[in-house]
N, C-alpha and C. Protein backbone atom coordinates (compact mmCIF):
# COMPACT_ATOMS: atom_id res chain seq x y z
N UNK A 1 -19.16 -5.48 -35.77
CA UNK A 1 -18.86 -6.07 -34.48
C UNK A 1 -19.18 -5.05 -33.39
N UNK A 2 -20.04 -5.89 -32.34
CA UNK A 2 -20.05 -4.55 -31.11
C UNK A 2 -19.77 -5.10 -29.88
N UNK A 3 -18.93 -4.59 -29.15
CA UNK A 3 -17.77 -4.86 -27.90
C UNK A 3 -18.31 -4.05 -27.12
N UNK A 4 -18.51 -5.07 -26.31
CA UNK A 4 -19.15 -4.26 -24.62
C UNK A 4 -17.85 -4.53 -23.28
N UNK A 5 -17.66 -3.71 -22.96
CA UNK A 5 -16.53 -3.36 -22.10
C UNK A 5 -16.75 -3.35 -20.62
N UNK A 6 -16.65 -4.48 -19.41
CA UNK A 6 -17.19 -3.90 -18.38
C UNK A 6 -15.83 -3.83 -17.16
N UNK A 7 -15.64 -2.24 -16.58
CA UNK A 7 -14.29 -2.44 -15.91
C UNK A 7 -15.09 -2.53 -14.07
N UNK A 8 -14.53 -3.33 -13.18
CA UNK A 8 -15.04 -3.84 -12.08
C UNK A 8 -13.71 -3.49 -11.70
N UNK A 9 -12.95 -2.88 -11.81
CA UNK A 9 -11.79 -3.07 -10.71
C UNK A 9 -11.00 -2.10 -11.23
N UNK A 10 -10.54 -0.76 -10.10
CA UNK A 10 -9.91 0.41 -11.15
C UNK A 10 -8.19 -0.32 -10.98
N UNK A 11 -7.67 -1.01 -10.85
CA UNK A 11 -6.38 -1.15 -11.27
C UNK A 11 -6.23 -2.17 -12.64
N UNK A 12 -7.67 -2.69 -13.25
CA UNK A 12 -7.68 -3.26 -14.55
C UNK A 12 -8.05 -2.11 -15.49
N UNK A 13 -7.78 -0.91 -15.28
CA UNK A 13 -8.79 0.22 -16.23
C UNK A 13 -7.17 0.28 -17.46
N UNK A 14 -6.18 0.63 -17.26
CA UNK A 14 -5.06 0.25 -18.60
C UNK A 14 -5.39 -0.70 -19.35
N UNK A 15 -5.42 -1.88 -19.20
CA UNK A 15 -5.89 -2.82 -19.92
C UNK A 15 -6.74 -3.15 -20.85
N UNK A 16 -8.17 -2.71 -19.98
CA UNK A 16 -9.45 -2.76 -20.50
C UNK A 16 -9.42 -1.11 -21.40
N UNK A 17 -8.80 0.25 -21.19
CA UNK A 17 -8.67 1.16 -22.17
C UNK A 17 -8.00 0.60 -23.53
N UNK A 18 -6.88 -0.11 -23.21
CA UNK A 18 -5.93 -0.57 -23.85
C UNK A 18 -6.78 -1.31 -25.19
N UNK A 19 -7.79 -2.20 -24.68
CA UNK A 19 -8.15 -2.68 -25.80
C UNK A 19 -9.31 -2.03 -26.28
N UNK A 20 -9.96 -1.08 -25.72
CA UNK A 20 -11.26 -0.10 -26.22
C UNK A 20 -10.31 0.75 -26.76
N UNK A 21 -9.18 1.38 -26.87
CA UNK A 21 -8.49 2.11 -28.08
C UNK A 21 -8.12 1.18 -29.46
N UNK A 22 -7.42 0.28 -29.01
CA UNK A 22 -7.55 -0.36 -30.27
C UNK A 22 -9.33 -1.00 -30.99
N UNK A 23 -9.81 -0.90 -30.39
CA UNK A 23 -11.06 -1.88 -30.82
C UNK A 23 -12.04 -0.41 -31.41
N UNK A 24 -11.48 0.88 -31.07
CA UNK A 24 -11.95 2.29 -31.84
C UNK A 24 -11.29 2.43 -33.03
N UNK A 25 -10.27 2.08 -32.93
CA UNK A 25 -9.38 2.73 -33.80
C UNK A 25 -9.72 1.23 -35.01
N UNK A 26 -10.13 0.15 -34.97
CA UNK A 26 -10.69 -0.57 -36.32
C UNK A 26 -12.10 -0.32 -36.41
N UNK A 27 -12.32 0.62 -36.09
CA UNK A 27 -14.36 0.63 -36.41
C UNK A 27 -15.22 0.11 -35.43
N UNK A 28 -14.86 -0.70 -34.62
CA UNK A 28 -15.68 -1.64 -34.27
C UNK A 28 -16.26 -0.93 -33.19
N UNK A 29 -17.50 -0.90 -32.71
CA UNK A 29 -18.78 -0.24 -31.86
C UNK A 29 -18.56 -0.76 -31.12
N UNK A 30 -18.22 0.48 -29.56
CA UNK A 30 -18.13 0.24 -28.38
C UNK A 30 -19.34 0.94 -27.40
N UNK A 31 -19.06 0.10 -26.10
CA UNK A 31 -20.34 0.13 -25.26
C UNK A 31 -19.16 0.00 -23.60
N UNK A 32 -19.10 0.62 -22.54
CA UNK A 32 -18.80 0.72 -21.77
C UNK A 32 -19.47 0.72 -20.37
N UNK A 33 -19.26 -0.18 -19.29
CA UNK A 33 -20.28 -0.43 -18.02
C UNK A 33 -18.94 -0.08 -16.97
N UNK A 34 -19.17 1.10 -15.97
CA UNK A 34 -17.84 0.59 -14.80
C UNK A 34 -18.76 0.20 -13.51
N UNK A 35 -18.59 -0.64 -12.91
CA UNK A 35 -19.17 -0.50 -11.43
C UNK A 35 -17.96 -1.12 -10.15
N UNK A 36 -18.56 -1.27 -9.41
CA UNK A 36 -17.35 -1.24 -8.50
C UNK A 36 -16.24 -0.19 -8.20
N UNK A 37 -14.88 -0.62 -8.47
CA UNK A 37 -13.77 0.59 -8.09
C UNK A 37 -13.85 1.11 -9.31
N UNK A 38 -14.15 -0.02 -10.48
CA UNK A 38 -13.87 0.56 -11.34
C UNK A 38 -14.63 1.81 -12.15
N UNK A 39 -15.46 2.15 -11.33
CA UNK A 39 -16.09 3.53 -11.28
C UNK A 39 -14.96 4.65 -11.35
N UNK A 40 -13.42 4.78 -10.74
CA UNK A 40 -12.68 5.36 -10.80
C UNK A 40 -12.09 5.59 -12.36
N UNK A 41 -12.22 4.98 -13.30
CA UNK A 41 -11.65 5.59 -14.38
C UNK A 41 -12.28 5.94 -15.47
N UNK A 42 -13.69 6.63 -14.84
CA UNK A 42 -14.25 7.51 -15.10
C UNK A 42 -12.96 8.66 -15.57
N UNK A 43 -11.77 9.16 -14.24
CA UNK A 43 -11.44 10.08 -13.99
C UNK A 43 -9.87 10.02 -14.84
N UNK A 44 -9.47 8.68 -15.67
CA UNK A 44 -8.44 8.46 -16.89
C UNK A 44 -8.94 9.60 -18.21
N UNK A 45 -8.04 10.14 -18.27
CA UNK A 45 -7.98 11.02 -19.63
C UNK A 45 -8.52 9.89 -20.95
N UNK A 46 -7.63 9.06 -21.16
CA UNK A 46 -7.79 8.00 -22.40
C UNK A 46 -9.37 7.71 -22.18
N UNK A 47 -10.01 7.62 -21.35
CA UNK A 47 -11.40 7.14 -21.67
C UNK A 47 -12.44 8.50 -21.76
N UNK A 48 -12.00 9.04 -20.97
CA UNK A 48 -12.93 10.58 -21.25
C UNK A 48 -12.44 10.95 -22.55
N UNK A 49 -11.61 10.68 -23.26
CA UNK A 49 -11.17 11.11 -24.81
C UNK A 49 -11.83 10.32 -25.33
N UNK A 50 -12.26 8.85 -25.35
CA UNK A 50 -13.32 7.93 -26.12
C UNK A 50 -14.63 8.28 -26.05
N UNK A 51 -14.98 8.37 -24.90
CA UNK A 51 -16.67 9.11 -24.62
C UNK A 51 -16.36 10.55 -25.20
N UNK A 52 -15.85 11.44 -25.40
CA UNK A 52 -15.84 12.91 -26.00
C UNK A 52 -15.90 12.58 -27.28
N UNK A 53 -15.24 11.31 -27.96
CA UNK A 53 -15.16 11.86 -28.91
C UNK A 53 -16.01 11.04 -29.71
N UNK A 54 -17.04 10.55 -28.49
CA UNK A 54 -18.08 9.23 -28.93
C UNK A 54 -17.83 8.10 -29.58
N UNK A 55 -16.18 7.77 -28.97
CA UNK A 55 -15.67 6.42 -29.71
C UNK A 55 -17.03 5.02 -28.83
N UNK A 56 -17.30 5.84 -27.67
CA UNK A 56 -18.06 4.53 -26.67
C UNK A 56 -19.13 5.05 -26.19
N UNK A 57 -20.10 4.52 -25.67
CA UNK A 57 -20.88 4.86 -24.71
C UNK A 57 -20.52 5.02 -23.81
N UNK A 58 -20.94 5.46 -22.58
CA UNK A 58 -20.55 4.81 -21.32
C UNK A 58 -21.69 5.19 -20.20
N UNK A 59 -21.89 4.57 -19.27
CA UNK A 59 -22.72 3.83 -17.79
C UNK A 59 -22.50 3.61 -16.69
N UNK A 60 -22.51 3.99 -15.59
CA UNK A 60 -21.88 4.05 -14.53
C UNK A 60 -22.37 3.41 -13.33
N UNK A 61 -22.32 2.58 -12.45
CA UNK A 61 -23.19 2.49 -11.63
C UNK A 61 -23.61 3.16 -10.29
N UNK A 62 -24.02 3.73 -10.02
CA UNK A 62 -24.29 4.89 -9.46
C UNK A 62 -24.43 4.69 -7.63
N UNK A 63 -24.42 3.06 -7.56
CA UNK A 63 -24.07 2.55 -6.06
C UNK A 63 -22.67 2.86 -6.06
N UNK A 64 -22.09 2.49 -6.83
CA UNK A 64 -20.58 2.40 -6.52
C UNK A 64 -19.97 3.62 -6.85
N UNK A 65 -20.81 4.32 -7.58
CA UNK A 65 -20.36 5.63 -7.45
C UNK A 65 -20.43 6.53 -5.92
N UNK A 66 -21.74 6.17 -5.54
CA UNK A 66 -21.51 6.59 -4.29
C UNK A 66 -20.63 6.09 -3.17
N UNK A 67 -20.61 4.49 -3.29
CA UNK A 67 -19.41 4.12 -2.53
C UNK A 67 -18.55 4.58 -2.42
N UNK A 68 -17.62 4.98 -3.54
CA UNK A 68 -16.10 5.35 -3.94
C UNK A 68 -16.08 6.85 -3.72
N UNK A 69 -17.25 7.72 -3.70
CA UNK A 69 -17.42 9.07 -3.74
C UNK A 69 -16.85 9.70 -5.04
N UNK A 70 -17.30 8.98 -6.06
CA UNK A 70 -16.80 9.46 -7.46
C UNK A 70 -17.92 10.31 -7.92
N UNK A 71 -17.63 11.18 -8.47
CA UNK A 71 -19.01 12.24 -9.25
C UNK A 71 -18.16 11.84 -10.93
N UNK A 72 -19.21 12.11 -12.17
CA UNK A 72 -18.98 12.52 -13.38
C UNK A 72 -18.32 13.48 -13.29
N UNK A 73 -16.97 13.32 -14.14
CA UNK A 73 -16.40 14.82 -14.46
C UNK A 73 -17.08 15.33 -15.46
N UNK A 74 -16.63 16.81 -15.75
CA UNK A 74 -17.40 17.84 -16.07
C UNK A 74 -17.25 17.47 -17.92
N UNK A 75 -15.87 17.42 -18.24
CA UNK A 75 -15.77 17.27 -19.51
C UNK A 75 -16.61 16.24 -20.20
N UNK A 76 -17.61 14.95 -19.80
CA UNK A 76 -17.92 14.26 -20.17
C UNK A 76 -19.18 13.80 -19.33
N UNK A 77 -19.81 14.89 -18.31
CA UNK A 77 -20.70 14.82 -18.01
C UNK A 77 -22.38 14.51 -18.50
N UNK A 78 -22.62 15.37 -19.28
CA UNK A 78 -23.55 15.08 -20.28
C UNK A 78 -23.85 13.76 -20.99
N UNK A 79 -22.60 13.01 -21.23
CA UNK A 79 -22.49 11.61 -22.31
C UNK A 79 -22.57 10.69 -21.61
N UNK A 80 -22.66 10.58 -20.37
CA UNK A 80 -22.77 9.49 -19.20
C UNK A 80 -24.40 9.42 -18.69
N UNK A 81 -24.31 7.70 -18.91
CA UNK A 81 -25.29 7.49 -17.92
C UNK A 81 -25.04 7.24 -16.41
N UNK A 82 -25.84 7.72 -15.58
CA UNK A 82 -25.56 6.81 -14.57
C UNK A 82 -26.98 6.02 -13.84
N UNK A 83 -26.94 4.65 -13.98
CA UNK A 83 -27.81 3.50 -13.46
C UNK A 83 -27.29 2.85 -12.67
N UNK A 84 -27.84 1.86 -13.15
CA UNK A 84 -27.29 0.25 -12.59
C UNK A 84 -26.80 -0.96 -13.33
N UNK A 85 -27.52 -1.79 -12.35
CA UNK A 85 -27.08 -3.21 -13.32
C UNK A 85 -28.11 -3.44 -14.58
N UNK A 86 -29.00 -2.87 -14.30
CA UNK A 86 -29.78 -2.47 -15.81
C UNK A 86 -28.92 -2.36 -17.22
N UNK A 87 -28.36 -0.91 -16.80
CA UNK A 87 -27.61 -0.68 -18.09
C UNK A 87 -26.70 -1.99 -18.50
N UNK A 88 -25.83 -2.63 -17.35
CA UNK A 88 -24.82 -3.96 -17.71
C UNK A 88 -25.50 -4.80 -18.20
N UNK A 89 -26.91 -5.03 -18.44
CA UNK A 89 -27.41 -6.22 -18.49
C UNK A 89 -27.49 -5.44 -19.86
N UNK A 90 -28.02 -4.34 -20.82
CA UNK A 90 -28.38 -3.70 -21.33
C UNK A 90 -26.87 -3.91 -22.63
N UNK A 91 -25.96 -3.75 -21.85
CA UNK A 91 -24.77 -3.55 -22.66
C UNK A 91 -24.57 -5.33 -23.08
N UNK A 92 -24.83 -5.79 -22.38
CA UNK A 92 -24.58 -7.61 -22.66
C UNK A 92 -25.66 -8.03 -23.85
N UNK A 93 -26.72 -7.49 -23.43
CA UNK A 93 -27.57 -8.17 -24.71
C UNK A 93 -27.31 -7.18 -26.53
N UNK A 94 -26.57 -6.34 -26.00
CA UNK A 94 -26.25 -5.44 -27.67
C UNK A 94 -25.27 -6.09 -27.92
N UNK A 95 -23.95 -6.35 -26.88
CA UNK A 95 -22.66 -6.73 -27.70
C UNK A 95 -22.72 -8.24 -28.39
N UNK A 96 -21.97 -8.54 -29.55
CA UNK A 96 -21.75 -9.30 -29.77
C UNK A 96 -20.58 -9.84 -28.85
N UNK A 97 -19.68 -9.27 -28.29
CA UNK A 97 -19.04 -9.66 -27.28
C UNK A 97 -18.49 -8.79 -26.06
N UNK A 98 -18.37 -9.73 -25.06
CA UNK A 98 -17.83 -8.72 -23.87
C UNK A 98 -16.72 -9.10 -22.88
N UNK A 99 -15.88 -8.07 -23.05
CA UNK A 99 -14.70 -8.17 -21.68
C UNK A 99 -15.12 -8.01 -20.38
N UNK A 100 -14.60 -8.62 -19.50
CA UNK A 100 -15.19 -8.14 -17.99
C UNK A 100 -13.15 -8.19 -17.57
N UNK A 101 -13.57 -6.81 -16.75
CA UNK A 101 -11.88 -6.49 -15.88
C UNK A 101 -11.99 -6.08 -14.89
């Protein structure tokens, strides 16, 4: 099974971690898109611990990064993309399914 994760709004980022920890912790292959606010939880420990420890991918969109004035943190710099709606479209056609938050 592969679960594509897309967070659009940083006060849905608990939630949407919430179920990318459990959905690591049974095996199942994750894929991660934030754009919008939800570019901010980039900066959540729980998800920089999934990308470190390559439970997920993850993709950023890099308008809304500039919007929000968010940069990649350092610990998980390297493992990040940052695009666009490319990558979201990118993450939709791999998953067998996808959350949007």
């Amino acid at each position: 099974m592969k679960l594509g994760i897309v967070i659009t709004e940083n006060r849905l980022t608990a939630p949407a971690l919430a179920l990318m920890g459990m959905a690591a912790d049974r095996g199942i292959e994750l894929r991660c898109f934030l754009s919008d606010s939800g570019v901010e939880a980039m900066h959540d420990p729980h998800l920089q611990k999934l990308v470190a420890e390559r439970c997920t991918t993850l993709a950023v969109c890099e308008h809304s990064m500039e919007r929000y004035g968010i940069h990649v943190p350092k610990p998980i710099d390297t493992q990040v993309v940052v695009g666009g709606q490319y990558q979201d479209a990118e993450l939709v056609r791999w998953s067998d399914r996808v959350a949007v938050f």
